[in-house]
Protein backbone atom coordinates (compact mmCIF):
# COMPACT_ATOMS: atom_id res chain seq x y z
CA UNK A 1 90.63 -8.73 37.76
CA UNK A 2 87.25 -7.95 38.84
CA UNK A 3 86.32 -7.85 35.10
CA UNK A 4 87.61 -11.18 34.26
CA UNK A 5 85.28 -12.40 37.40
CA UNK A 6 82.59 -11.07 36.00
CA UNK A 7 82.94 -12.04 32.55
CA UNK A 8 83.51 -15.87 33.88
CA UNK A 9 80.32 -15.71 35.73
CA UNK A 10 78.16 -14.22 33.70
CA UNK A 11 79.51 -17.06 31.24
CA UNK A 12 78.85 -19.67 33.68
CA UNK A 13 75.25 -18.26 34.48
CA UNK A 14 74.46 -18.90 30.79
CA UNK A 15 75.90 -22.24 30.17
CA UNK A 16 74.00 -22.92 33.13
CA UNK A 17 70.49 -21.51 31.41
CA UNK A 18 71.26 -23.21 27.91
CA UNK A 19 71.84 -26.52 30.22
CA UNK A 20 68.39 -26.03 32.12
CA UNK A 21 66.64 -25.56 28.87
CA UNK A 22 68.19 -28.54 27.26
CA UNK A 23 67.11 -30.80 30.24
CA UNK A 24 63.32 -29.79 30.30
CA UNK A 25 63.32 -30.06 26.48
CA UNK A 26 64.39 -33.78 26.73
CA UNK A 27 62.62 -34.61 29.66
CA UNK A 28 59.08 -33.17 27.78
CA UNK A 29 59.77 -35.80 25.27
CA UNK A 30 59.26 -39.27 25.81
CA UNK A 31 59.94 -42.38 23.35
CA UNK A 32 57.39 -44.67 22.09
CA UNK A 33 57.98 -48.36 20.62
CA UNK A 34 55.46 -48.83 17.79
CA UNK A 35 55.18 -52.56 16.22
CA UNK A 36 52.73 -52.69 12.81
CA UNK A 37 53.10 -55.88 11.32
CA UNK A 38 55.97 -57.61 12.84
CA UNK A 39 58.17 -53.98 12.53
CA UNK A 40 59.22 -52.13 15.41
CA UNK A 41 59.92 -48.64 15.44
CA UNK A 42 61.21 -46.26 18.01
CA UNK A 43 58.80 -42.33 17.59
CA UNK A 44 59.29 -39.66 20.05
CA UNK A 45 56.39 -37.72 21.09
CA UNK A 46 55.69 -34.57 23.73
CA UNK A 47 55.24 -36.15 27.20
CA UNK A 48 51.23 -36.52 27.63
CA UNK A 49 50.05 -36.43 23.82
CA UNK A 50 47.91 -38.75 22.68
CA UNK A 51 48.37 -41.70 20.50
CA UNK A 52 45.70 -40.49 17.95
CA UNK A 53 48.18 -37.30 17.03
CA UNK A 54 51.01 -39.19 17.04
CA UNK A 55 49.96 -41.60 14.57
CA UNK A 56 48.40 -38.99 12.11
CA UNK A 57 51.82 -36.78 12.32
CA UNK A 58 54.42 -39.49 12.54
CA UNK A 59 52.50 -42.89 10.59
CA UNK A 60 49.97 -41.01 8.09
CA UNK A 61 47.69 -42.42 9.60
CA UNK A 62 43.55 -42.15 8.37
CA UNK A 63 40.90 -41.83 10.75
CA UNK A 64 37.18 -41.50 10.99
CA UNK A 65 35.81 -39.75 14.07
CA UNK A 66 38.81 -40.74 15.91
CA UNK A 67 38.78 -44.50 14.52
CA UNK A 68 42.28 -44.78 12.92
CA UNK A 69 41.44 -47.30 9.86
CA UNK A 70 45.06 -47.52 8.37
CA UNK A 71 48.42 -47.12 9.85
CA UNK A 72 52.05 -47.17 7.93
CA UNK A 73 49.44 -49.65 5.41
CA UNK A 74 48.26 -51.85 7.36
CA UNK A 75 44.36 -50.91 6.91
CA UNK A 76 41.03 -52.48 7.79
CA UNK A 77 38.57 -54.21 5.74
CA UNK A 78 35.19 -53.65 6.34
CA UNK A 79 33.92 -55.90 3.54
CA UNK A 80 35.74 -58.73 5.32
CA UNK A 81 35.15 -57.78 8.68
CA UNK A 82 38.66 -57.07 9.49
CA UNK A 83 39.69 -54.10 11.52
CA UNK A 84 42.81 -52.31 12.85
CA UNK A 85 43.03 -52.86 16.52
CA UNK A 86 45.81 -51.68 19.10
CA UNK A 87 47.54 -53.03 22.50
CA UNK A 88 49.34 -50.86 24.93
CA UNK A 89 52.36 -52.67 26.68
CA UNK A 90 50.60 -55.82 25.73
CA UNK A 91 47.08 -55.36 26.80
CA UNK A 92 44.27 -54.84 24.61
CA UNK A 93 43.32 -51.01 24.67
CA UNK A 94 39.63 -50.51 26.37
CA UNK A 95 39.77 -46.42 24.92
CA UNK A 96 40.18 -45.18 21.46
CA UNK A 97 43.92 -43.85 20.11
CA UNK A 98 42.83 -40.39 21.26
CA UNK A 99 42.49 -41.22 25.03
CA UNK A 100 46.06 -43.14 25.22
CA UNK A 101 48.62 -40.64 26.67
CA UNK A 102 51.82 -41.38 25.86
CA UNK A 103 54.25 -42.53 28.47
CA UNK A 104 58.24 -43.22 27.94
CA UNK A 105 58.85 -46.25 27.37
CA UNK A 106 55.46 -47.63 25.87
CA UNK A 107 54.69 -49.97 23.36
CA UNK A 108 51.98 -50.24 21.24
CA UNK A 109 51.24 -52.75 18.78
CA UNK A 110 48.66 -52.05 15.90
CA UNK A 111 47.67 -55.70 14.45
CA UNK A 112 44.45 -56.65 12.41
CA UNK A 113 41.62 -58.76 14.01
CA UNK A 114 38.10 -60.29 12.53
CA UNK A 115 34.96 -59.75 13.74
């Protein structure tokens, strides 16, 4: 009987570990809401990585010295003097794509503007 004791616990114990691991796994993602051109779209990313890596990995993105200049094909236009801007939860991002760490829950919006 002792055995069987034994053998439940050390079963226990594990399903226990496998549950642990399972919980920090989906709490070191988080889930970002990405809008380019009118589409949303729903990325998960690790907790704290920046927007500039997601975008590369996820949205093939192309960047110059950390200046993303297309995303999912929406792309700037130099000769026109249109470029590829970004908001975060609806503001207007002061930093570039590489100093936005991701939050859950964010949304970004990538949208073209003339200057």
């Amino acid at each position: 009987m002792a055995v069987i004791s034994l053998s439940q616990t050390a079963c226990t114990s594990n399903s226990n570990q496998k549950t642990s691991e399972s919980t920090k796994q989906s709490q070191s993602k988080v889930t970002i809401q990405i809008t380019i051109d009118g589409k949303t779209n729903s990325y998960k990313a690790e907790q704290g990585s920046n927007l500039l890596d997601l975008v590369k990995k996820q949205l093939h993105a192309d960047e110059t010295d950390g200046l993303i200049n297309s995303v999912d094909g929406l792309k700037s236009d130099p000769a026109n003097k249109t470029y590829l801007m970004f908001k975060v939860n609806g503001t207007d991002s002061a930093v570039g794509a590489a100093d936005v760490k991701l939050k859950d829950g964010d949304k970004i919006e990538f949208y073209l503007s003339k200057f």
